[in-house]
PDB file of N, CA and C in Angstrom:
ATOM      1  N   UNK A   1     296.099 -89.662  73.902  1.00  0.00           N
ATOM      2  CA  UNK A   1     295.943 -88.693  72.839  1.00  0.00           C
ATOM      3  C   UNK A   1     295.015 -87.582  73.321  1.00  0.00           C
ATOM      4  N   UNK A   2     295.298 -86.312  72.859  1.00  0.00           N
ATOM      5  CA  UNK A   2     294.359 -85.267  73.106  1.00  0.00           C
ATOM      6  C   UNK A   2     293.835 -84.897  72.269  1.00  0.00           C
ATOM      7  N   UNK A   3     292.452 -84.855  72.585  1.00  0.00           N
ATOM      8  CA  UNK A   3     291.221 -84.679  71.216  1.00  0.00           C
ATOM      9  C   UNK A   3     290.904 -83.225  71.582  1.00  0.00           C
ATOM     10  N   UNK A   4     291.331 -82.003  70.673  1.00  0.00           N
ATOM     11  CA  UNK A   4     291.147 -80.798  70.641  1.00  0.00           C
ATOM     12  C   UNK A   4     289.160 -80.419  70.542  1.00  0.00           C
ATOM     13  N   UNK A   5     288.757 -79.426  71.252  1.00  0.00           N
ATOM     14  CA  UNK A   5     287.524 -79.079  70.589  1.00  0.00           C
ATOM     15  C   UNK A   5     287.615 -78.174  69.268  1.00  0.00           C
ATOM     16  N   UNK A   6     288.921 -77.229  69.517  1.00  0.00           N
ATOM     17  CA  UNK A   6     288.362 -76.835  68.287  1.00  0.00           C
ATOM     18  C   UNK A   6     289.390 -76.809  67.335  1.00  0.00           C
ATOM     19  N   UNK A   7     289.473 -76.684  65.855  1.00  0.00           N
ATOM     20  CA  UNK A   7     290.769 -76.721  64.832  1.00  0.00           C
ATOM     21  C   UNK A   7     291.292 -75.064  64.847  1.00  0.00           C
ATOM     22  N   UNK A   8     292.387 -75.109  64.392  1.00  0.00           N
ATOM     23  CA  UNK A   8     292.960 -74.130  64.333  1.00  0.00           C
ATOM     24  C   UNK A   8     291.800 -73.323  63.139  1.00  0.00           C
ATOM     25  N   UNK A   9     291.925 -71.815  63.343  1.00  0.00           N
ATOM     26  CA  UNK A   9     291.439 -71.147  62.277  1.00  0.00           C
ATOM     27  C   UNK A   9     289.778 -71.175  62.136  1.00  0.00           C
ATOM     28  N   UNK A  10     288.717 -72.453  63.169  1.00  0.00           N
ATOM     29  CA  UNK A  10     287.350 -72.475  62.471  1.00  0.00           C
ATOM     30  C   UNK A  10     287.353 -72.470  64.302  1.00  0.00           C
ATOM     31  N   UNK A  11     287.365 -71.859  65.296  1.00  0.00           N
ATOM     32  CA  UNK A  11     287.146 -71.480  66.699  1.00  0.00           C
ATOM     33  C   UNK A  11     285.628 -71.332  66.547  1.00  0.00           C
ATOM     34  N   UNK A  12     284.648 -72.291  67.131  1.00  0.00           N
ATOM     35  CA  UNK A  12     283.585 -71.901  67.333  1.00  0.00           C
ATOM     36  C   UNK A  12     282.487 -72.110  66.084  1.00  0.00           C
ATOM     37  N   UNK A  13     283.244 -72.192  64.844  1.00  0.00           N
ATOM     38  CA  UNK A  13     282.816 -72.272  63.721  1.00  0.00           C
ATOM     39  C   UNK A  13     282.928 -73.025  62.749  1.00  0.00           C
ATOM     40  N   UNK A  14     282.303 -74.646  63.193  1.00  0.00           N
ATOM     41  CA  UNK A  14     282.098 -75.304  62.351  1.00  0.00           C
ATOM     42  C   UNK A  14     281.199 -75.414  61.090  1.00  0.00           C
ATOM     43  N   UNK A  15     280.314 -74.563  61.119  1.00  0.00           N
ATOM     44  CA  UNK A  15     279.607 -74.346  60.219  1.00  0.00           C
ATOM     45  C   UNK A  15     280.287 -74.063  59.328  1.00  0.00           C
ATOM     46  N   UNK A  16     281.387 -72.956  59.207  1.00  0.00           N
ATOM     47  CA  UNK A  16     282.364 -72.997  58.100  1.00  0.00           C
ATOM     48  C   UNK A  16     283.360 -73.933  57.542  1.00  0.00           C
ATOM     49  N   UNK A  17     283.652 -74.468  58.288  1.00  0.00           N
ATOM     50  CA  UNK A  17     284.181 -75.774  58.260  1.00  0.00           C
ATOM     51  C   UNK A  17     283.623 -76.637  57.255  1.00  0.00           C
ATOM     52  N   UNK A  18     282.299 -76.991  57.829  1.00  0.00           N
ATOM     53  CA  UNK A  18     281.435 -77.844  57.021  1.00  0.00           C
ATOM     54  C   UNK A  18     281.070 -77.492  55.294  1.00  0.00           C
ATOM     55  N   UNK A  19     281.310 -75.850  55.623  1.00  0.00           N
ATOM     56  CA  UNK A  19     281.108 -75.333  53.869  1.00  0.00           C
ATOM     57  C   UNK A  19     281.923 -75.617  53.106  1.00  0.00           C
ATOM     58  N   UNK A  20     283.314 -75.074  53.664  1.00  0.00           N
ATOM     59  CA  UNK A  20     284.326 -75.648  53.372  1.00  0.00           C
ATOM     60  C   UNK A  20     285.089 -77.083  52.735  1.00  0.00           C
ATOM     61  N   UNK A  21     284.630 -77.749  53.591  1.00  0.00           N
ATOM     62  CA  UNK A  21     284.691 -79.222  53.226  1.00  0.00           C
ATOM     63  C   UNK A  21     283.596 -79.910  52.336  1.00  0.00           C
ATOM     64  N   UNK A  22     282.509 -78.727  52.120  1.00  0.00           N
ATOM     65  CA  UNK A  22     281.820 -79.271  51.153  1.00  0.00           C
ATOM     66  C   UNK A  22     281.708 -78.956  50.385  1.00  0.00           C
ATOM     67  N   UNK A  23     282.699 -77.660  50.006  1.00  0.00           N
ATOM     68  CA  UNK A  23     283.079 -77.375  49.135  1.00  0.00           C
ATOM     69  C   UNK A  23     284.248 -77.751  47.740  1.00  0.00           C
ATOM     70  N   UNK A  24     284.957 -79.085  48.003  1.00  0.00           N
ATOM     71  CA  UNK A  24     285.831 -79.725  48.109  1.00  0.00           C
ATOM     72  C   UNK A  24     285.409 -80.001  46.350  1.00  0.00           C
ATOM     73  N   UNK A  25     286.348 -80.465  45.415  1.00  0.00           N
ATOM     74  CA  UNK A  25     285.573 -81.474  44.377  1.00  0.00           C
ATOM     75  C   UNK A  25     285.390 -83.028  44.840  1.00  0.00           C
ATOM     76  N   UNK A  26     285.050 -83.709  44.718  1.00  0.00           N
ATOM     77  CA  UNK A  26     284.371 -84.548  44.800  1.00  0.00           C
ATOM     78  C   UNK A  26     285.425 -85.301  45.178  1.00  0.00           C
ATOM     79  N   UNK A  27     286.727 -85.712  44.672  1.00  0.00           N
ATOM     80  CA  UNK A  27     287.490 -86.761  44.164  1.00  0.00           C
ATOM     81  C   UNK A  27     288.160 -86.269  46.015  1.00  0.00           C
ATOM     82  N   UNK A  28     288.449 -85.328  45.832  1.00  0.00           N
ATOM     83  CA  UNK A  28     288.788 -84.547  46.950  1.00  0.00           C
ATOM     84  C   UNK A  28     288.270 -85.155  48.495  1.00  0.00           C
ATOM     85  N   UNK A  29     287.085 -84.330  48.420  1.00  0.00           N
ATOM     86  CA  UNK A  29     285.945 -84.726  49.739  1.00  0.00           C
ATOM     87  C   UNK A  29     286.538 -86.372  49.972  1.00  0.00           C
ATOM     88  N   UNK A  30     286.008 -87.279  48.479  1.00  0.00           N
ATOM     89  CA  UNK A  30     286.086 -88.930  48.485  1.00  0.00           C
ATOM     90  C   UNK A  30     287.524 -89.165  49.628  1.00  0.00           C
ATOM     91  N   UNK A  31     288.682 -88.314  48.592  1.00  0.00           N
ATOM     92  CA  UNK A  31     289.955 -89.129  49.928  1.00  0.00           C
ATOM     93  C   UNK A  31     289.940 -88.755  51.070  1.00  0.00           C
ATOM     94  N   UNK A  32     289.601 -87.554  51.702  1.00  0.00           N
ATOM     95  CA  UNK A  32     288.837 -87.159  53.048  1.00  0.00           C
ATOM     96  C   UNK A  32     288.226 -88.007  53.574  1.00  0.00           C
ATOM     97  N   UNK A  33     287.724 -88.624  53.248  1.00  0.00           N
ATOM     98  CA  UNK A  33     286.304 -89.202  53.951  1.00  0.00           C
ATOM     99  C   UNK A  33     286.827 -90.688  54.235  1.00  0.00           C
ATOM    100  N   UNK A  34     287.653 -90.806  53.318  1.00  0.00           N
ATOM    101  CA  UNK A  34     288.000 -92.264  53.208  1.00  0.00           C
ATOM    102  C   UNK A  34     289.691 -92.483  54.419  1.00  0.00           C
ATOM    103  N   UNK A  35     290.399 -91.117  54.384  1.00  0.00           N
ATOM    104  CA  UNK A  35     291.117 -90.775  55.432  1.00  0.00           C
ATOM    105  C   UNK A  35     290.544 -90.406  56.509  1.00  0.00           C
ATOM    106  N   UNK A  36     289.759 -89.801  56.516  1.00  0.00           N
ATOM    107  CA  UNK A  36     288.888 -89.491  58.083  1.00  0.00           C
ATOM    108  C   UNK A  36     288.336 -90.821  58.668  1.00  0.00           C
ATOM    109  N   UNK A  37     287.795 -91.820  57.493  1.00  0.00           N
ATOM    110  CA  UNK A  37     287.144 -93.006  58.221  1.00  0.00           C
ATOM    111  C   UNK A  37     288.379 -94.192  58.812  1.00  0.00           C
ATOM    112  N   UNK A  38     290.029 -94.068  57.928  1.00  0.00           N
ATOM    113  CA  UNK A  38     290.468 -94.670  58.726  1.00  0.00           C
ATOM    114  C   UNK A  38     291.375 -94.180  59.923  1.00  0.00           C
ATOM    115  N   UNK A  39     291.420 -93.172  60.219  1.00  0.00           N
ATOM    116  CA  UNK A  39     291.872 -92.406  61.440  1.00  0.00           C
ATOM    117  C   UNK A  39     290.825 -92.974  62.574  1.00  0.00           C
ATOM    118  N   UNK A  40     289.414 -92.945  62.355  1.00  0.00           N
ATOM    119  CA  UNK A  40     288.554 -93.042  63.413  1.00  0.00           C
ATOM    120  C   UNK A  40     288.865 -94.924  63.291  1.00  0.00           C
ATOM    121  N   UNK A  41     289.005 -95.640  62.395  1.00  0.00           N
ATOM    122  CA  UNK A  41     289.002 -96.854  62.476  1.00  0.00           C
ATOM    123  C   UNK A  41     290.154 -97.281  63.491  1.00  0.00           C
ATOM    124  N   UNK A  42     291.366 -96.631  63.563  1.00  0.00           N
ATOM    125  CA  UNK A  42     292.486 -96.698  64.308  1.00  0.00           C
ATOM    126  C   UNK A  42     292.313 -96.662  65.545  1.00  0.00           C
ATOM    127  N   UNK A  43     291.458 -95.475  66.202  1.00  0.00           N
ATOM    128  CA  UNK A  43     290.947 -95.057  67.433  1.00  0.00           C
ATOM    129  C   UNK A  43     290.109 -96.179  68.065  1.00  0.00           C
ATOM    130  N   UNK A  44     289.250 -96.518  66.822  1.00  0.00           N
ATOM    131  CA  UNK A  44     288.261 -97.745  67.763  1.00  0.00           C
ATOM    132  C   UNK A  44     289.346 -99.310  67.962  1.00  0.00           C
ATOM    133  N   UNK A  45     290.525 -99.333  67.154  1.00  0.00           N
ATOM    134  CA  UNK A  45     291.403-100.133  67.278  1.00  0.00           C
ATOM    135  C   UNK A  45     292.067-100.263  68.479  1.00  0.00           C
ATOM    136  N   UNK A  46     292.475 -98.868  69.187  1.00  0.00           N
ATOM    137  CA  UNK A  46     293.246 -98.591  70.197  1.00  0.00           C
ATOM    138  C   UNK A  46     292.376 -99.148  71.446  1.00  0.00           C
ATOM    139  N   UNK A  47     291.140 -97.990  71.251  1.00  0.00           N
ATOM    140  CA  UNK A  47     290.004 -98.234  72.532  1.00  0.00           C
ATOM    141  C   UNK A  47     289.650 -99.969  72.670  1.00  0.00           C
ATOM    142  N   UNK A  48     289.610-100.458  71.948  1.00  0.00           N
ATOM    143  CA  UNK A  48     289.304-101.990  71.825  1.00  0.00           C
ATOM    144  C   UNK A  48     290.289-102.480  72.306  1.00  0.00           C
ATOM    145  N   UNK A  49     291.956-101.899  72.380  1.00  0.00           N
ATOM    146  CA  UNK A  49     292.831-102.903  72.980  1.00  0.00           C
ATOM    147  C   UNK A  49     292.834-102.264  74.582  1.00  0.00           C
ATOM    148  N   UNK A  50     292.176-101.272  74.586  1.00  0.00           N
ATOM    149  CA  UNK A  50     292.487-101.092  75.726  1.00  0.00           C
ATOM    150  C   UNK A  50     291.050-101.101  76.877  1.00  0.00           C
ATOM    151  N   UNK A  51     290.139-102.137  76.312  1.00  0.00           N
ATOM    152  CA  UNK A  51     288.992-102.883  76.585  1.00  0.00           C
ATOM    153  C   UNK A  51     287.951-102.043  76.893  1.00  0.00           C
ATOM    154  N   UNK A  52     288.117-100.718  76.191  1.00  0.00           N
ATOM    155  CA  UNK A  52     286.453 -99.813  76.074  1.00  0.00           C
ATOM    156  C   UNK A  52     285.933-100.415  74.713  1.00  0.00           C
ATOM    157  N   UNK A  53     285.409-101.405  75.174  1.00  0.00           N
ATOM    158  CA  UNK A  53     284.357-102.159  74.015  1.00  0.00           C
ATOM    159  C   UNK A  53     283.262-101.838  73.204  1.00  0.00           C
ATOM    160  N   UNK A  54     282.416-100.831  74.100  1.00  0.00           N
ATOM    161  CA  UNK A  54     281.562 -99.951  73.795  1.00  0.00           C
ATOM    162  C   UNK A  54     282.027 -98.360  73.003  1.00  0.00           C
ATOM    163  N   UNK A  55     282.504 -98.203  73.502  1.00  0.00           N
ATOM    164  CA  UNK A  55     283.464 -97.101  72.776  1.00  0.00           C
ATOM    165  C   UNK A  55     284.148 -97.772  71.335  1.00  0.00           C
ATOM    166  N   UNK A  56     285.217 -98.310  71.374  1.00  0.00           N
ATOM    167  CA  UNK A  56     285.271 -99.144  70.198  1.00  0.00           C
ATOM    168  C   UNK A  56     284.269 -98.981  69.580  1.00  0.00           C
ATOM    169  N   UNK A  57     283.367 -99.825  69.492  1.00  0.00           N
ATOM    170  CA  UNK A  57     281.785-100.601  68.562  1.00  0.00           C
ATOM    171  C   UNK A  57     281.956 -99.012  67.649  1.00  0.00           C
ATOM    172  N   UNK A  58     281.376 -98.321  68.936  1.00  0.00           N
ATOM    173  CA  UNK A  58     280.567 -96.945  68.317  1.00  0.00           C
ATOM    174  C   UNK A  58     281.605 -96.144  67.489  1.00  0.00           C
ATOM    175  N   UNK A  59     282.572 -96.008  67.779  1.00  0.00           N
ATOM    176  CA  UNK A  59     283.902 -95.888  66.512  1.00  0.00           C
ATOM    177  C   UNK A  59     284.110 -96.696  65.310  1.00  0.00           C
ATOM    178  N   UNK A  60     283.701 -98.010  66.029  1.00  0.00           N
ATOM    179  CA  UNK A  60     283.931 -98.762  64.418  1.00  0.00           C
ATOM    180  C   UNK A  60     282.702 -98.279  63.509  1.00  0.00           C
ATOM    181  N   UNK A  61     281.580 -98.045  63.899  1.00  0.00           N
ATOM    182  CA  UNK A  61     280.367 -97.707  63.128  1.00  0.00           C
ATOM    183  C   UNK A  61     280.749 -96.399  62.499  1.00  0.00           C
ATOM    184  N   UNK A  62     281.353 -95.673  63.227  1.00  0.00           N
ATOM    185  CA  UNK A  62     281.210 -94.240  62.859  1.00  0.00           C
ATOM    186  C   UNK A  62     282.203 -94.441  61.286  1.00  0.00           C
ATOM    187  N   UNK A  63     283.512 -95.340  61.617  1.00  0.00           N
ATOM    188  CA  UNK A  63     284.745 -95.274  60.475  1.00  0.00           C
ATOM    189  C   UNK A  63     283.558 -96.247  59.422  1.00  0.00           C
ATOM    190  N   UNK A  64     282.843 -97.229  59.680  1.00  0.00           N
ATOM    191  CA  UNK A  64     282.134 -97.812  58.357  1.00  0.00           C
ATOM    192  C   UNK A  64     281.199 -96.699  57.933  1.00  0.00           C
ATOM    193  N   UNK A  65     280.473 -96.042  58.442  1.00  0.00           N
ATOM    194  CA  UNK A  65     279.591 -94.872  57.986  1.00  0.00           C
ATOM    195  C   UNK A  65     280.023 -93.962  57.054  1.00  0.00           C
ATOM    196  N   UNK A  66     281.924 -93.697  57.867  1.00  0.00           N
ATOM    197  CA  UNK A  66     282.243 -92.733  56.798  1.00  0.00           C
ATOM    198  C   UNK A  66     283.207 -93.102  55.147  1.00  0.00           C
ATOM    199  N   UNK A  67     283.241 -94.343  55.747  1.00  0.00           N
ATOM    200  CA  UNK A  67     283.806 -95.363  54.484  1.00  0.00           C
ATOM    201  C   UNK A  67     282.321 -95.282  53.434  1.00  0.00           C
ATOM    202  N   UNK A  68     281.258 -95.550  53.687  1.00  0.00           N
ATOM    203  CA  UNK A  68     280.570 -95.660  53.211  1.00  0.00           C
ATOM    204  C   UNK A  68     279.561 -93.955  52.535  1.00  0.00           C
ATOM    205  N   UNK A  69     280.079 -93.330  53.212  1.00  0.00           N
ATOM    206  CA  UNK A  69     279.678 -92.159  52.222  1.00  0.00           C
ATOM    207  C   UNK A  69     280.793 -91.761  51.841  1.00  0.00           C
ATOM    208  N   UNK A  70     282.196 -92.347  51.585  1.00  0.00           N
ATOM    209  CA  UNK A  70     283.442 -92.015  50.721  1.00  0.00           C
ATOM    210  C   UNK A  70     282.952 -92.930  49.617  1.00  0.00           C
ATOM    211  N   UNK A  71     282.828 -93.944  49.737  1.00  0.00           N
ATOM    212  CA  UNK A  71     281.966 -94.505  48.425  1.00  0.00           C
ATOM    213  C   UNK A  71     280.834 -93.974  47.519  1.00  0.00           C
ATOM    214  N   UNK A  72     280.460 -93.149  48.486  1.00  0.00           N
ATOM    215  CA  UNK A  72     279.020 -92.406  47.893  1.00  0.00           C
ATOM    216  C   UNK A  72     279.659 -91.107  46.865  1.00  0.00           C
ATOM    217  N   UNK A  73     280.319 -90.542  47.415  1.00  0.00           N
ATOM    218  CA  UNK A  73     281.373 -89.509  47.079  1.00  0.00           C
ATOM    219  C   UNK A  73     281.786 -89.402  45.537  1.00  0.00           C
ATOM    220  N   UNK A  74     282.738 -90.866  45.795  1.00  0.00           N
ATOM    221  CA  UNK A  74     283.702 -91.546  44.872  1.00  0.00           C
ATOM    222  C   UNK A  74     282.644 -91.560  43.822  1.00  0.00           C
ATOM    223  N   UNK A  75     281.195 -92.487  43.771  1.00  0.00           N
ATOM    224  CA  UNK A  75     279.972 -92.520  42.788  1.00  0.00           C
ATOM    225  C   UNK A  75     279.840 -91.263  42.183  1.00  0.00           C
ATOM    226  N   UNK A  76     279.355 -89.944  42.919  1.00  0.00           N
ATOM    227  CA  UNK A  76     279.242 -88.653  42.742  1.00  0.00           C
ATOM    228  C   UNK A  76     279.897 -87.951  41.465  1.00  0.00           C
ATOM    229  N   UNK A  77     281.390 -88.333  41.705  1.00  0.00           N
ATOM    230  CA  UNK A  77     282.552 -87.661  41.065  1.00  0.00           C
ATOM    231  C   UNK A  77     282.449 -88.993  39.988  1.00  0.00           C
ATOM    232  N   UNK A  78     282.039 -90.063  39.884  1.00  0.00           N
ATOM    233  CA  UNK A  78     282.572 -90.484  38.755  1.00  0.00           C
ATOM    234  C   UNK A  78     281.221 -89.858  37.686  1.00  0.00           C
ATOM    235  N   UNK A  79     280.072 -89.610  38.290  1.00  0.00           N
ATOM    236  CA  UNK A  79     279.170 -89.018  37.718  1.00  0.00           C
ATOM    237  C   UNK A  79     279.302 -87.500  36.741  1.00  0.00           C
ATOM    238  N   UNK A  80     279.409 -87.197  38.093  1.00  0.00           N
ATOM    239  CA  UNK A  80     280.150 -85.313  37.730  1.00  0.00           C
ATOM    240  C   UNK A  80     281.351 -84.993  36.914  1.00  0.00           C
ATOM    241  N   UNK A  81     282.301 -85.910  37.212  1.00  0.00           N
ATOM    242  CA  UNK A  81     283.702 -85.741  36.052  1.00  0.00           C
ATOM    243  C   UNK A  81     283.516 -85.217  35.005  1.00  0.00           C
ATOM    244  N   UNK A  82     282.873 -85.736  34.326  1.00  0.00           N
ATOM    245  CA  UNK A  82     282.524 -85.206  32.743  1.00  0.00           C
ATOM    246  C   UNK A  82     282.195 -84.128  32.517  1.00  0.00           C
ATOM    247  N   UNK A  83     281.023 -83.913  33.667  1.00  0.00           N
ATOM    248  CA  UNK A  83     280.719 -82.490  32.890  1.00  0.00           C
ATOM    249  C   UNK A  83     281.493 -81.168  33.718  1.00  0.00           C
ATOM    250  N   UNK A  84     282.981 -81.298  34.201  1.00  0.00           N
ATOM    251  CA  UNK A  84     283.658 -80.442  34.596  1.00  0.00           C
ATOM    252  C   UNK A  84     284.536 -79.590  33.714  1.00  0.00           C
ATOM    253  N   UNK A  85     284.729 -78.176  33.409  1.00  0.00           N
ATOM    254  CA  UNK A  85     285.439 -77.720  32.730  1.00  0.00           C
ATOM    255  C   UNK A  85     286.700 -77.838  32.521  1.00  0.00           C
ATOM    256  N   UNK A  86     287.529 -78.211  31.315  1.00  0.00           N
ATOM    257  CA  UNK A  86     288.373 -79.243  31.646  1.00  0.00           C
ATOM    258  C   UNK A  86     289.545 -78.266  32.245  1.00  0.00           C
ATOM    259  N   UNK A  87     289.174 -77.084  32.011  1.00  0.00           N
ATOM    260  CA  UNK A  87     290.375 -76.089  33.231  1.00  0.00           C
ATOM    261  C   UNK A  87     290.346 -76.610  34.489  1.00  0.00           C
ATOM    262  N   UNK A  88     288.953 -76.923  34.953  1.00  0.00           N
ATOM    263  CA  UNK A  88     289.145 -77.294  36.257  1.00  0.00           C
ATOM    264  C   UNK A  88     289.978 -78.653  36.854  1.00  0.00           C
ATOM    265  N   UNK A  89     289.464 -79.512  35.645  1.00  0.00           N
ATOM    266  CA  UNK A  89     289.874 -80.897  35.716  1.00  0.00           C
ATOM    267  C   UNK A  89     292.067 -80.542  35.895  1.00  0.00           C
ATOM    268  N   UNK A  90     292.006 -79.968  34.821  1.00  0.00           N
ATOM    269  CA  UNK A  90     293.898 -79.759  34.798  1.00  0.00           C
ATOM    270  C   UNK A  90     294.759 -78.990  35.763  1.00  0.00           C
ATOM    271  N   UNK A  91     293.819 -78.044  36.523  1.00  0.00           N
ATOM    272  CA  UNK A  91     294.341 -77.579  37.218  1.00  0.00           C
ATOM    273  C   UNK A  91     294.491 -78.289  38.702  1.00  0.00           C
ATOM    274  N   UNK A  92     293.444 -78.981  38.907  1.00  0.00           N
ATOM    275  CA  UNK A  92     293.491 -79.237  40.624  1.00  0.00           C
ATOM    276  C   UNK A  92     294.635 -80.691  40.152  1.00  0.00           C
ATOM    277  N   UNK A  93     294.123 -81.539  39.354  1.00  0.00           N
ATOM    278  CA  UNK A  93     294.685 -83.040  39.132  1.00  0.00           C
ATOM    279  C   UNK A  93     295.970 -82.869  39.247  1.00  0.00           C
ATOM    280  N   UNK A  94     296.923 -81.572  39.098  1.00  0.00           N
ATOM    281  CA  UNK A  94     298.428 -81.339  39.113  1.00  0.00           C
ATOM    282  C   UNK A  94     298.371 -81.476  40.021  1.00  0.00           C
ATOM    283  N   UNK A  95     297.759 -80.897  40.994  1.00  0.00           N
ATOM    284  CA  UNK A  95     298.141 -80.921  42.428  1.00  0.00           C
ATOM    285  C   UNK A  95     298.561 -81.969  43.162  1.00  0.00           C
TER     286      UNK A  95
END
C-alpha cells in the first residue's frame, strides 16, 4: 500500500485540515474517528501478519486511542444534541 504525505486539496496544510475536521458536528467527527480507528486497526492487522510486531503494537494503540476518543465524541454529542437548533439537527440528519 502507498501511504500518501499529503491529501488532495490540504498540500502542506494540515492545519486546515485539522479545522476542518473539527469543525464537524459531533455525531459526525464520532463516525470519523471510529472509521479512522478501524482503518488503522486493519493496518496493524496486516503488519502483524506480516511479522512487524512492533509496528503492529504501535498501530494497535494508535486504532484503541482513536476508538477511544470516538467514544469521547459520541459522549460530547449526546451532551450537545439538545441544545442544537433544530434546523441544524434536520438538515444535516437527512444527509
Amino acid at each position: 500500500m502507498k501511504h500518501e504525505k499529503w491529501l488532495n486539496n490540504y498540500e502542506n496544510n494540515f492545519e486546515k485540515l485539522a479545522v476542518e475536521i473539527g469543525s464537524l458536528r459531533y455525531d459526525s467527527l464520532e463516525k470519523f474517528l471510529s472509521l479512522l480507528s478501524k482503518k488503522i486497526e486493519e493496518d496493524s492487522e496486516k503488519d502483524n501478519e506480516r511479522d512487524r510486531k512492533k509496528l503492529s503494537k504501535s498501530l494497535k494503540i494508535c486504532s484503541d486511542n482513536l476508538n477511544e476518543a470516538s467514544k469521547s465524541i459520541k459522549e460530547a454529542w449526546r451532551i450537545s444534541k439538545p441544545f442544537m437548533p433544530p434546523n441544524d439537527l434536520e438538515n444535516k440528519e437527512k444527509m
